[in-house]
PDB file of N, CA and C in Angstrom:
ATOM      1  N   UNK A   1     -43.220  57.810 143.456  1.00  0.00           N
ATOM      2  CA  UNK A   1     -43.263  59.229 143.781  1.00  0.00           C
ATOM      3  C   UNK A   1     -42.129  59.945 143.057  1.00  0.00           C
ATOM      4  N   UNK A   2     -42.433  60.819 142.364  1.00  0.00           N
ATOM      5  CA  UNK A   2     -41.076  62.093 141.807  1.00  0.00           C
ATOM      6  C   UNK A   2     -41.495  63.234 141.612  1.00  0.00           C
ATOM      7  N   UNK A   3     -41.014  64.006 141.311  1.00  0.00           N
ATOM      8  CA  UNK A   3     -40.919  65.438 141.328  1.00  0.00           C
ATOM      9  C   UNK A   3     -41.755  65.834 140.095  1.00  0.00           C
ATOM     10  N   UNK A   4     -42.868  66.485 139.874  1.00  0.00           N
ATOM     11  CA  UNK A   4     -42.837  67.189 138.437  1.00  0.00           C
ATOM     12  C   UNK A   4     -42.755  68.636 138.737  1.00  0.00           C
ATOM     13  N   UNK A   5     -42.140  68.991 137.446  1.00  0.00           N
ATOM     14  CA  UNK A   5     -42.236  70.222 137.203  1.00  0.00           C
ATOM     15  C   UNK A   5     -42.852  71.241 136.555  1.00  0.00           C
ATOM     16  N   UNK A   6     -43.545  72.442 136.489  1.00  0.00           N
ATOM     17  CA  UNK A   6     -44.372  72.971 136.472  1.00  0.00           C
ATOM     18  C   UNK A   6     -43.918  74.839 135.775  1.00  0.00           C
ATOM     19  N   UNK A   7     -43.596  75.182 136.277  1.00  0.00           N
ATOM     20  CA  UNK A   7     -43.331  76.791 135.816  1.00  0.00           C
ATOM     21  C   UNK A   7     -44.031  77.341 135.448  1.00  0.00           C
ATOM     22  N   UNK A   8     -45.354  76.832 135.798  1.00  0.00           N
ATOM     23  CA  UNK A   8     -46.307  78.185 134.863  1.00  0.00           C
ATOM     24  C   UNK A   8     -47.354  78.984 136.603  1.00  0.00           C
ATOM     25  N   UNK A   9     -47.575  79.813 136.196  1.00  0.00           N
ATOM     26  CA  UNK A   9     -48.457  80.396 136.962  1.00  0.00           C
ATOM     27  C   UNK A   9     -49.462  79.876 137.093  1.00  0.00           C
ATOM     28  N   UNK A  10     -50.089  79.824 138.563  1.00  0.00           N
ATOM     29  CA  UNK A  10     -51.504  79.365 138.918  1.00  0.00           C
ATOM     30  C   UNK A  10     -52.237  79.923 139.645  1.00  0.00           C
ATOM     31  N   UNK A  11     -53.576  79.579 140.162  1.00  0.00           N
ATOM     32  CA  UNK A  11     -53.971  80.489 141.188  1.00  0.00           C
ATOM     33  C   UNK A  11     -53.295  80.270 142.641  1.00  0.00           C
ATOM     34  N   UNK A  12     -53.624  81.361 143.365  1.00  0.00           N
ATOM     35  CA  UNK A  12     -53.435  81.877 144.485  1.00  0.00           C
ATOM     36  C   UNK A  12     -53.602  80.537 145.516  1.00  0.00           C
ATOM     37  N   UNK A  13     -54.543  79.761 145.497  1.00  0.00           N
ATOM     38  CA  UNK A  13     -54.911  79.025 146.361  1.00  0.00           C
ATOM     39  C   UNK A  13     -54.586  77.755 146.243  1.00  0.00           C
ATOM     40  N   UNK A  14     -53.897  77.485 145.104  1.00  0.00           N
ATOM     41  CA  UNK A  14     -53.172  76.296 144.519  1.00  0.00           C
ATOM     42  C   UNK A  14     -51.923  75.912 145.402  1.00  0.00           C
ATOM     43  N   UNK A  15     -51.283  75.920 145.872  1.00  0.00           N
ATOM     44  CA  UNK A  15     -49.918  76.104 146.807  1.00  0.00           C
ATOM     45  C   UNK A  15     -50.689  75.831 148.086  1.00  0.00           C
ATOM     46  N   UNK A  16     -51.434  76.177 148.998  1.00  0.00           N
ATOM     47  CA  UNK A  16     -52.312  75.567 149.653  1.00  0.00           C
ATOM     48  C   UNK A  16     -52.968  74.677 149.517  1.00  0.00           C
ATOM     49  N   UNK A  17     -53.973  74.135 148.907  1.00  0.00           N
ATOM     50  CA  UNK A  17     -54.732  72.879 148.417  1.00  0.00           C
ATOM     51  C   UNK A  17     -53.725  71.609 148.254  1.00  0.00           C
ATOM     52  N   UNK A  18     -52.725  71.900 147.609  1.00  0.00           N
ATOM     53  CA  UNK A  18     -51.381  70.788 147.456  1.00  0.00           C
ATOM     54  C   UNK A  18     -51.333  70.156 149.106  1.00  0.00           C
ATOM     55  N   UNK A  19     -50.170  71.794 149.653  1.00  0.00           N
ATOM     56  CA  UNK A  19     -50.148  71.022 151.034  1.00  0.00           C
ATOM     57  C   UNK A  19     -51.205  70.728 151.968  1.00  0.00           C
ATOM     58  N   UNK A  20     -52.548  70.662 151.396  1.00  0.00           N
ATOM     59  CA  UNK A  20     -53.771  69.922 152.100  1.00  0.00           C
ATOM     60  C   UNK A  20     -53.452  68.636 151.805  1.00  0.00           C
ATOM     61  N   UNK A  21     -53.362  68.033 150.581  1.00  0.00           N
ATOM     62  CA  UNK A  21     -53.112  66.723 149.650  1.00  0.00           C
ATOM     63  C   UNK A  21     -51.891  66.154 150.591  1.00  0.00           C
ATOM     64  N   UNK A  22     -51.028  66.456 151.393  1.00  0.00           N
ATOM     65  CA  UNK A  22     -49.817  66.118 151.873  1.00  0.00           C
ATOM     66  C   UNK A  22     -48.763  66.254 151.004  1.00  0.00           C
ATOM     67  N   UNK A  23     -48.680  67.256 149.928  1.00  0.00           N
ATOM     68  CA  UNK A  23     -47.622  67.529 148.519  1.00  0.00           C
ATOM     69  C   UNK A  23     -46.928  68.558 149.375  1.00  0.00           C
ATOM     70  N   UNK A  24     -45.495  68.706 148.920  1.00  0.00           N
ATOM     71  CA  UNK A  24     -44.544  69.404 148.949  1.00  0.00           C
ATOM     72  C   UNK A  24     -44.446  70.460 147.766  1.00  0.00           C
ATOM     73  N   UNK A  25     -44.683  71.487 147.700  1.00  0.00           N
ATOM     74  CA  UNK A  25     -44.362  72.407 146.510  1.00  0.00           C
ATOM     75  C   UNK A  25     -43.681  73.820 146.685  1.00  0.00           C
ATOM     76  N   UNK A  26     -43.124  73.814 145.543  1.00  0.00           N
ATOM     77  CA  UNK A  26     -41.944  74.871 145.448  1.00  0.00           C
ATOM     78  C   UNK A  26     -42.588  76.222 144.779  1.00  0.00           C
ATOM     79  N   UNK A  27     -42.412  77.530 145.439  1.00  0.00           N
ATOM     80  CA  UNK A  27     -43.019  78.379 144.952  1.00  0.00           C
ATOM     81  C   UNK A  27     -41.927  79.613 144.918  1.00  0.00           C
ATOM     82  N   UNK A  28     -42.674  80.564 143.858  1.00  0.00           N
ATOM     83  CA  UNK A  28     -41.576  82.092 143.877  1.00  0.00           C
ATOM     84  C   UNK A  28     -42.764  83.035 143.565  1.00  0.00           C
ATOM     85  N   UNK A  29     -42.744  84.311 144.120  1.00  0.00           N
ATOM     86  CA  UNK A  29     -43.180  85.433 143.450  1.00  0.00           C
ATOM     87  C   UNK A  29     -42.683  86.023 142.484  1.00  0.00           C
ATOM     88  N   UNK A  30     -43.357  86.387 141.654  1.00  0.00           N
ATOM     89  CA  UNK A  30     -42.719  86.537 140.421  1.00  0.00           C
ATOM     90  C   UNK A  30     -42.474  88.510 140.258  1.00  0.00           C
ATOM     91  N   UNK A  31     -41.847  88.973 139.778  1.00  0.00           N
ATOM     92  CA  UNK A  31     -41.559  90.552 139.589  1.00  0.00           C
ATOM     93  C   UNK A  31     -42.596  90.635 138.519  1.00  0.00           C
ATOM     94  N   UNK A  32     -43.159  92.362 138.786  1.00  0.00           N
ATOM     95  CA  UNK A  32     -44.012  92.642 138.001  1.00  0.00           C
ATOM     96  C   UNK A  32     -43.915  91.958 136.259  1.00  0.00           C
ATOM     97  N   UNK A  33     -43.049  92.461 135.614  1.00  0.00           N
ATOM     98  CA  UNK A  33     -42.535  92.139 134.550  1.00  0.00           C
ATOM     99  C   UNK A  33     -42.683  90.503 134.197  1.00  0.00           C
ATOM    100  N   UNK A  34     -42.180  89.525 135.079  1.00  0.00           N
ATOM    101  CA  UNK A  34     -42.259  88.140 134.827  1.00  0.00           C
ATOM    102  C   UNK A  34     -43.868  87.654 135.295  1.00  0.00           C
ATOM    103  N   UNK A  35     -44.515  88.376 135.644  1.00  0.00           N
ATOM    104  CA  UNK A  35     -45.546  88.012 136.334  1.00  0.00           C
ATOM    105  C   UNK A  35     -46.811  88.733 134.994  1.00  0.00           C
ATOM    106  N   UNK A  36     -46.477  89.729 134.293  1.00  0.00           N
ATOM    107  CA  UNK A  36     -47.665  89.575 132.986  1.00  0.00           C
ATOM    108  C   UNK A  36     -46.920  88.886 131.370  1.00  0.00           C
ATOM    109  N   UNK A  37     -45.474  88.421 132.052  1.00  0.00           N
ATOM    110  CA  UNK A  37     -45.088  87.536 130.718  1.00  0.00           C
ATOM    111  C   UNK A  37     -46.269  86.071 131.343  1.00  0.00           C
ATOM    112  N   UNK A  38     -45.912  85.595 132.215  1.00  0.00           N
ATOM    113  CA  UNK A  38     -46.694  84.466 133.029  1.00  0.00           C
ATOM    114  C   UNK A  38     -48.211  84.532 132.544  1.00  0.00           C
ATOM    115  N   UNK A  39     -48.411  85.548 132.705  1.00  0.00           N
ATOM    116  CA  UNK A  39     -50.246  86.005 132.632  1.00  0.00           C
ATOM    117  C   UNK A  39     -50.377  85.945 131.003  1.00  0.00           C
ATOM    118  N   UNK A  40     -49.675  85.988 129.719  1.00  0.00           N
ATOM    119  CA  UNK A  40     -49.812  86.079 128.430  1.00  0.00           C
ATOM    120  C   UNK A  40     -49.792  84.971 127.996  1.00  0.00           C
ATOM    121  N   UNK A  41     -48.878  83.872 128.705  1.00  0.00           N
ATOM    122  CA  UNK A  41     -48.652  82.244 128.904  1.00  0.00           C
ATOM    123  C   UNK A  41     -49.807  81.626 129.535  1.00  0.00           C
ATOM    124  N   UNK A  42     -50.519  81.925 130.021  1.00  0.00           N
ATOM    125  CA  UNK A  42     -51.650  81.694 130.759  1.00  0.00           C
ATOM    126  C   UNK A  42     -52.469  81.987 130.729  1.00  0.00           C
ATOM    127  N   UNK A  43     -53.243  82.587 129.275  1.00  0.00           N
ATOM    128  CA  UNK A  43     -53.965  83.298 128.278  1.00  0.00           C
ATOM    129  C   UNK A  43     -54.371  82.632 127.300  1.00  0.00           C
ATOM    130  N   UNK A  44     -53.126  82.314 127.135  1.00  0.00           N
ATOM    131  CA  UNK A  44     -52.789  81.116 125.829  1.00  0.00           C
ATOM    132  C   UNK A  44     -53.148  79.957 126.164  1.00  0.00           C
ATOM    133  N   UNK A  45     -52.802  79.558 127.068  1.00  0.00           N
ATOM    134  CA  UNK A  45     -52.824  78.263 128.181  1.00  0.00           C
ATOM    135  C   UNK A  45     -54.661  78.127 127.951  1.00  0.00           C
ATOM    136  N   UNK A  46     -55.310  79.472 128.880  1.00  0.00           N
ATOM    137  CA  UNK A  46     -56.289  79.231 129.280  1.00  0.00           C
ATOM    138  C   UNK A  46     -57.386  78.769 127.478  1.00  0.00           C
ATOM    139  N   UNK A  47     -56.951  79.833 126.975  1.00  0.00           N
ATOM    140  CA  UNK A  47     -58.148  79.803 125.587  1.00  0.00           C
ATOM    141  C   UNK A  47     -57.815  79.010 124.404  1.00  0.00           C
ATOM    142  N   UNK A  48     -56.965  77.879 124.541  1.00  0.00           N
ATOM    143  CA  UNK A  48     -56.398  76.441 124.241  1.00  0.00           C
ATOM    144  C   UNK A  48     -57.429  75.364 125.133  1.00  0.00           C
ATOM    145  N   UNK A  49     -56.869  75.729 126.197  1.00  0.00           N
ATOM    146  CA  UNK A  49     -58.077  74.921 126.738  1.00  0.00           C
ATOM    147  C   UNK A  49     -59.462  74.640 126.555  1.00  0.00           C
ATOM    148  N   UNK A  50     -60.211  75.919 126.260  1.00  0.00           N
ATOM    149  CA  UNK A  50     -61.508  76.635 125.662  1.00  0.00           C
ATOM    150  C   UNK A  50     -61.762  75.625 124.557  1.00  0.00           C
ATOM    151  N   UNK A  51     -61.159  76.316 123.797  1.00  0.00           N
ATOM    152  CA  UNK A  51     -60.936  75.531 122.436  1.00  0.00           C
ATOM    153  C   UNK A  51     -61.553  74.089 122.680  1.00  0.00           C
ATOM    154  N   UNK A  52     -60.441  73.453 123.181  1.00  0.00           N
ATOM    155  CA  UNK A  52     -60.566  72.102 122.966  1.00  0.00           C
ATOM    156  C   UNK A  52     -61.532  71.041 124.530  1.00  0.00           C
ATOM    157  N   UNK A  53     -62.023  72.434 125.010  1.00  0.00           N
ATOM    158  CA  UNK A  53     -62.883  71.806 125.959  1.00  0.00           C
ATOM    159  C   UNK A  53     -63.764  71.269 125.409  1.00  0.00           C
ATOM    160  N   UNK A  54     -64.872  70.275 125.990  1.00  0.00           N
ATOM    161  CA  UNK A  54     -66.440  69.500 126.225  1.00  0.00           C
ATOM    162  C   UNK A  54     -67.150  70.301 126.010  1.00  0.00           C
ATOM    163  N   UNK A  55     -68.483  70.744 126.113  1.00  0.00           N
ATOM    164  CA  UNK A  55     -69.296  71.248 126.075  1.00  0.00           C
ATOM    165  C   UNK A  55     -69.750  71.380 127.561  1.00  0.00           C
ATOM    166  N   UNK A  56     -69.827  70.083 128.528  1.00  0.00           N
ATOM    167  CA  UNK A  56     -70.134  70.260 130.149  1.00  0.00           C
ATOM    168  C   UNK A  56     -68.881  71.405 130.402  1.00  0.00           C
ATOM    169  N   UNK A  57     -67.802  71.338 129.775  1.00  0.00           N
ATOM    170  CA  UNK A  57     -66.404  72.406 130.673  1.00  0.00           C
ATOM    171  C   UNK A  57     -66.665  73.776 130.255  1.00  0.00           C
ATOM    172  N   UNK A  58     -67.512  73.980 129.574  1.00  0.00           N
ATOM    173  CA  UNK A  58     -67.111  75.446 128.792  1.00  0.00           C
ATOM    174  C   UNK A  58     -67.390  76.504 129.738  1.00  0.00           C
ATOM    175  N   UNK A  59     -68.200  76.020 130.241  1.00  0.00           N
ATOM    176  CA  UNK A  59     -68.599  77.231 131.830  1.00  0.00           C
ATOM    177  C   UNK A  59     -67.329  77.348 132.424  1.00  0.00           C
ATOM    178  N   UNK A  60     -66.743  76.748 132.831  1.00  0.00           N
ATOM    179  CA  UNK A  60     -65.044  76.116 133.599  1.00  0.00           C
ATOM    180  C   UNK A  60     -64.524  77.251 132.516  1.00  0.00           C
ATOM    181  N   UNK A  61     -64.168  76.954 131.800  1.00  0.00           N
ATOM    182  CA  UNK A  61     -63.155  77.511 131.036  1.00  0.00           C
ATOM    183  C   UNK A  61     -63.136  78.912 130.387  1.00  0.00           C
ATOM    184  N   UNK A  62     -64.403  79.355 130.316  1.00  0.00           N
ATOM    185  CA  UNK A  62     -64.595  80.504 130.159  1.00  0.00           C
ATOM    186  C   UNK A  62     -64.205  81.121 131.065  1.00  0.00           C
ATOM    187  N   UNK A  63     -65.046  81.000 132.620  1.00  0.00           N
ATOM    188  CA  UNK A  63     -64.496  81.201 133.921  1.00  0.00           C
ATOM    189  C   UNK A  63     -62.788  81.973 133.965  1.00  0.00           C
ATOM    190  N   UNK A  64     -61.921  80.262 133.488  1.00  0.00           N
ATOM    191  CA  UNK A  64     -60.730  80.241 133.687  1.00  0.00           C
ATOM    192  C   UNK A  64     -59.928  81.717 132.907  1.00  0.00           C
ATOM    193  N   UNK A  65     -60.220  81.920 131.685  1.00  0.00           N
ATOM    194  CA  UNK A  65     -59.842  83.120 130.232  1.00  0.00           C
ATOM    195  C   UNK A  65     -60.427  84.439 131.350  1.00  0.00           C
ATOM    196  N   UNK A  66     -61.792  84.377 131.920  1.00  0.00           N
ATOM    197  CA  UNK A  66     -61.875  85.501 132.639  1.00  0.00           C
ATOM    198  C   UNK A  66     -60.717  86.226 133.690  1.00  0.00           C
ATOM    199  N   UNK A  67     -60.673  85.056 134.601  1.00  0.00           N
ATOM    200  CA  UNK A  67     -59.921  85.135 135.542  1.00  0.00           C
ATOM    201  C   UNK A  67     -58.640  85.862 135.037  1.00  0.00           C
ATOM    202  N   UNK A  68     -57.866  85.122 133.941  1.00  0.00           N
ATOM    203  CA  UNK A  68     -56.620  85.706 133.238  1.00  0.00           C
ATOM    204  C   UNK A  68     -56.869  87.034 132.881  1.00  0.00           C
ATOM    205  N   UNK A  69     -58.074  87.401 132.407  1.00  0.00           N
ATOM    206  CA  UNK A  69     -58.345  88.766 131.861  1.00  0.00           C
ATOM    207  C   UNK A  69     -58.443  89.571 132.973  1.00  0.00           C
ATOM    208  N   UNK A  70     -59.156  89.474 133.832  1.00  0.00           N
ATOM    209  CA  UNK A  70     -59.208  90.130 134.873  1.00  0.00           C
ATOM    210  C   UNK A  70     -57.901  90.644 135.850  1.00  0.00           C
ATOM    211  N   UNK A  71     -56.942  89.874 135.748  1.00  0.00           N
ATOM    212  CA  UNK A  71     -55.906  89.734 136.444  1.00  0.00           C
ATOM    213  C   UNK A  71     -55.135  90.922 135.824  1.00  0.00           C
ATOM    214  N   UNK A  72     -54.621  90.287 134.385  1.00  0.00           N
ATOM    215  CA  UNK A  72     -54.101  91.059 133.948  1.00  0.00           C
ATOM    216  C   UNK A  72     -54.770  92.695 133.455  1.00  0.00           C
ATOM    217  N   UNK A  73     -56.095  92.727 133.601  1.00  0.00           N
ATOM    218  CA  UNK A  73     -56.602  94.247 134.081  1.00  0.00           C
ATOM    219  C   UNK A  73     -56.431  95.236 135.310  1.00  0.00           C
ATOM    220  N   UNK A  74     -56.213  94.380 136.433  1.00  0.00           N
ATOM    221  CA  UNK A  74     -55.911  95.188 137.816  1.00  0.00           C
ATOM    222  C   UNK A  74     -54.332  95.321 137.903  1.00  0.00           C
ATOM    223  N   UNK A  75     -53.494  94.381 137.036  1.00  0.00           N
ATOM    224  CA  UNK A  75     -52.410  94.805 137.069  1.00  0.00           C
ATOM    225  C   UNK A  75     -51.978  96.099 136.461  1.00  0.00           C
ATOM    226  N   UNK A  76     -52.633  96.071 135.217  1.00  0.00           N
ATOM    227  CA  UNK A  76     -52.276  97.551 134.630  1.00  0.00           C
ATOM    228  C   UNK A  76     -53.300  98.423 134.967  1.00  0.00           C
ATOM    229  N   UNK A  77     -53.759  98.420 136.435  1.00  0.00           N
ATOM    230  CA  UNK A  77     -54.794  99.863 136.990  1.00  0.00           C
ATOM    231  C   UNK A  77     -56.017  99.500 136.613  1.00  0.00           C
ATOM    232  N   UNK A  78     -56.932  98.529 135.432  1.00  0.00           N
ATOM    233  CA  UNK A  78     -58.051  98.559 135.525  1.00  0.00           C
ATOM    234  C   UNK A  78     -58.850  97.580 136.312  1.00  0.00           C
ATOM    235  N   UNK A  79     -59.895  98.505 136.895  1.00  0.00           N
ATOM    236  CA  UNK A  79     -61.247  97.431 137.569  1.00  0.00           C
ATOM    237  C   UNK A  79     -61.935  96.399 137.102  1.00  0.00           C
ATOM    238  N   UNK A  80     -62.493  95.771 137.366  1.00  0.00           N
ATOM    239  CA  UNK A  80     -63.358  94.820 137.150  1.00  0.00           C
ATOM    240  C   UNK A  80     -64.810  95.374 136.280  1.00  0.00           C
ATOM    241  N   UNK A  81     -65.194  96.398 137.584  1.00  0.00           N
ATOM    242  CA  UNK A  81     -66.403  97.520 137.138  1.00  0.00           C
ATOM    243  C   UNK A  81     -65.712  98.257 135.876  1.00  0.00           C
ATOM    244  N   UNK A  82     -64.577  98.668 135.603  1.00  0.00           N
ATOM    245  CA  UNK A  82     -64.271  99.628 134.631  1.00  0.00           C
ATOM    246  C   UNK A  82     -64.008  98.793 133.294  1.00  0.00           C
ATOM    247  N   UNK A  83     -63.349  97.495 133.242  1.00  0.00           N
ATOM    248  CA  UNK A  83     -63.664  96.647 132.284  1.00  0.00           C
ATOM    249  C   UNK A  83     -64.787  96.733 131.847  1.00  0.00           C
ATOM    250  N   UNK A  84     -65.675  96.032 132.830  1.00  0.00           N
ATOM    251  CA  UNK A  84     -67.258  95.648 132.485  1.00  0.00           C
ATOM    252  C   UNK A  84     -67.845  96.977 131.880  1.00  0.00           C
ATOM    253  N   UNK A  85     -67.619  98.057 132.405  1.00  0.00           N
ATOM    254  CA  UNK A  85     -68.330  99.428 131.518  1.00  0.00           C
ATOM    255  C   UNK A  85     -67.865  99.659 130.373  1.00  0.00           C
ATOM    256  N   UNK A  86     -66.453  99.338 130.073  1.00  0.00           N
ATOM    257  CA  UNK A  86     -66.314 100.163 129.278  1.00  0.00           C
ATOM    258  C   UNK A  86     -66.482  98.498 127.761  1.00  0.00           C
ATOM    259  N   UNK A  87     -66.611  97.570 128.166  1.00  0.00           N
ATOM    260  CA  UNK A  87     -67.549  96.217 127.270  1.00  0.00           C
ATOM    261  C   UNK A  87     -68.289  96.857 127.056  1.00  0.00           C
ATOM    262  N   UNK A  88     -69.409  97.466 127.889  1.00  0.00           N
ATOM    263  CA  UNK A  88     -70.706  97.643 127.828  1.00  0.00           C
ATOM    264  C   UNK A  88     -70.873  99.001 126.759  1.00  0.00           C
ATOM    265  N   UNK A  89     -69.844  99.916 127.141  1.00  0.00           N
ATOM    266  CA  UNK A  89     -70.407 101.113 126.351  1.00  0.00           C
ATOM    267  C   UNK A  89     -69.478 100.425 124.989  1.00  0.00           C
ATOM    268  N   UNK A  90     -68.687  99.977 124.619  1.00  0.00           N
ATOM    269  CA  UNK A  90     -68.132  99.499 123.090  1.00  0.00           C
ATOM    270  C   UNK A  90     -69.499  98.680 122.077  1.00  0.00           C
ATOM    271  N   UNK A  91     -70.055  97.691 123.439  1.00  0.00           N
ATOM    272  CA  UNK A  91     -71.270  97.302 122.725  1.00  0.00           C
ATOM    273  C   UNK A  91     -72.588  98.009 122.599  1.00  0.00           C
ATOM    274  N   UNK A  92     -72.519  99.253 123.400  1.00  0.00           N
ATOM    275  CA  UNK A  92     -73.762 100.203 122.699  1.00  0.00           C
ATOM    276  C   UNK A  92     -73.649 100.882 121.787  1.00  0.00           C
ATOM    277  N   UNK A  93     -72.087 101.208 121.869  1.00  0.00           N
ATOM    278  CA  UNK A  93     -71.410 101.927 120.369  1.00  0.00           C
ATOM    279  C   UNK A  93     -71.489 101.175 119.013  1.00  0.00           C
ATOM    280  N   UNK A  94     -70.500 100.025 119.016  1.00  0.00           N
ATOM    281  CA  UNK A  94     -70.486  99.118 118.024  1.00  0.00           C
ATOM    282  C   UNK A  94     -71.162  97.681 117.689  1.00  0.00           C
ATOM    283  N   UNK A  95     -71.892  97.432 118.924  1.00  0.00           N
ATOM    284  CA  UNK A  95     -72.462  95.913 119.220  1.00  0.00           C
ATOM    285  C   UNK A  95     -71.930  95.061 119.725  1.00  0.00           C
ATOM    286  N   UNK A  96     -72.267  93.961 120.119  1.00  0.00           N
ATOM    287  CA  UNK A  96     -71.803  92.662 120.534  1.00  0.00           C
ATOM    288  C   UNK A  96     -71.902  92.016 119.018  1.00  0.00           C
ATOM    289  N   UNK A  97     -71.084  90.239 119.630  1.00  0.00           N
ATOM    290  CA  UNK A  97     -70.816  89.413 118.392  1.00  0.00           C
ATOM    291  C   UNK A  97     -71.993  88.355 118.341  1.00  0.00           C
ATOM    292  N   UNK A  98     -73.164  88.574 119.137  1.00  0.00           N
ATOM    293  CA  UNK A  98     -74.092  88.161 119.008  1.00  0.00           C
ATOM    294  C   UNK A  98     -74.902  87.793 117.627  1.00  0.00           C
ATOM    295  N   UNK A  99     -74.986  88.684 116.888  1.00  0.00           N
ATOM    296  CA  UNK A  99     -75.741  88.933 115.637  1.00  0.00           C
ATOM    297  C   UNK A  99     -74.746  87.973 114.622  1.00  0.00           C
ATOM    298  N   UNK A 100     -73.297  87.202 114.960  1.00  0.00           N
ATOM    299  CA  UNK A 100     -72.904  86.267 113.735  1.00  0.00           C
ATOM    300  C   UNK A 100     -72.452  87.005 112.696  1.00  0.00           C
ATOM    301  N   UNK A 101     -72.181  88.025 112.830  1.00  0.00           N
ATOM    302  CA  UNK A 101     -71.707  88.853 111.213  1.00  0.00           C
ATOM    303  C   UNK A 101     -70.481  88.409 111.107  1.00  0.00           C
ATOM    304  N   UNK A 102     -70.252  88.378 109.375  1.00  0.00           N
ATOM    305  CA  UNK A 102     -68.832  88.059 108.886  1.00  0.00           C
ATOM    306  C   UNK A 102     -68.773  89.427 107.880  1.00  0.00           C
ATOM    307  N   UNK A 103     -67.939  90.090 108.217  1.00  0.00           N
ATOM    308  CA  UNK A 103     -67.336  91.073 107.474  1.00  0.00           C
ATOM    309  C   UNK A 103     -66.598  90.741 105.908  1.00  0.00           C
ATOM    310  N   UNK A 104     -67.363  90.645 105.116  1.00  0.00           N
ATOM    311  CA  UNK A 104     -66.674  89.906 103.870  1.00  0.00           C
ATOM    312  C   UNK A 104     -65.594  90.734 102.901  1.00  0.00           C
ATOM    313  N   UNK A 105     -66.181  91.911 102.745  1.00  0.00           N
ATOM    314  CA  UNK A 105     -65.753  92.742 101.594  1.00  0.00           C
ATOM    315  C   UNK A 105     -66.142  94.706 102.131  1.00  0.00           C
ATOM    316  N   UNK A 106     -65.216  95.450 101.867  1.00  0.00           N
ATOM    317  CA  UNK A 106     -65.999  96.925 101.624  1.00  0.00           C
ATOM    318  C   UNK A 106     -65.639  97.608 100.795  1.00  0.00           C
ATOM    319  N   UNK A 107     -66.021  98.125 100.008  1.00  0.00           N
ATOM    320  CA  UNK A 107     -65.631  98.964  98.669  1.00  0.00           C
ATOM    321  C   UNK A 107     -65.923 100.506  98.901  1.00  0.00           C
ATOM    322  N   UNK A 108     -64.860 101.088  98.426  1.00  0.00           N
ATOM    323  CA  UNK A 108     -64.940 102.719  98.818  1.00  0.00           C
ATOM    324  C   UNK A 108     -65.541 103.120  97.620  1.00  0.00           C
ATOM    325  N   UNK A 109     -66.671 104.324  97.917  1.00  0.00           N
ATOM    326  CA  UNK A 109     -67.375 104.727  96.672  1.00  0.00           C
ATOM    327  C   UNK A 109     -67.396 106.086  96.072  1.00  0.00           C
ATOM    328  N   UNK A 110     -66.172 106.075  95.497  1.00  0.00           N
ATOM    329  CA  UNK A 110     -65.547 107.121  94.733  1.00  0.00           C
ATOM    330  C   UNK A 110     -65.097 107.076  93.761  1.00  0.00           C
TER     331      UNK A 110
END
């Protein structure tokens, strides 16, 4: 048995589930400020993971990049709904990345 250490941000319900396990864990709230450095670390964290996930995890892990996104949207005032609209109207404006385009070259014609 020893101690590991950890420092990164997790979810909410993580610190509970432990002391279900019979674990001892050490926790802090973090100040606004240390708490979306945490969330940029955990961004990174999450879409690393992505990356180098399975193909069975990718549902998981997408999930996980949401969650981070989301988080760090209600922190700076935006909704969930106001995210999701304003995806939605960028992709009626400009599209989704559906269609595979690679932007190769543009030449100004003058």
């Amino acid at each position: 048995m020893g101690e590991e250490k950890y420092n990164k941000l997790v979810r909410d319900r993580i610190p509970e589930l432990l002391r279900q396990q019979g674990k001892i864990c050490e926790t802090v709230v973090l100040s606004d400020r240390e708490y979306i450095e945490k969330l940029k670390e955990k961004l990174k964290e999450e879409v690393d993971d992505f990356i180098k996930a399975q193909p069975d995890k990718l549902a998981s892990e997408i999930a996980d990049v949401l969650e981070v996104l989301y988080a760090l949207a209600e922190h700076k005032g935006i909704s969930e709904a106001e995210l999701d609209f304003t995806r939605q109207m960028k992709k009626r404006q400009r599209g989704s990345f559906r269609g595979k385009v690679l932007l190769k070259s543009v030449n100004t014609l003058q």
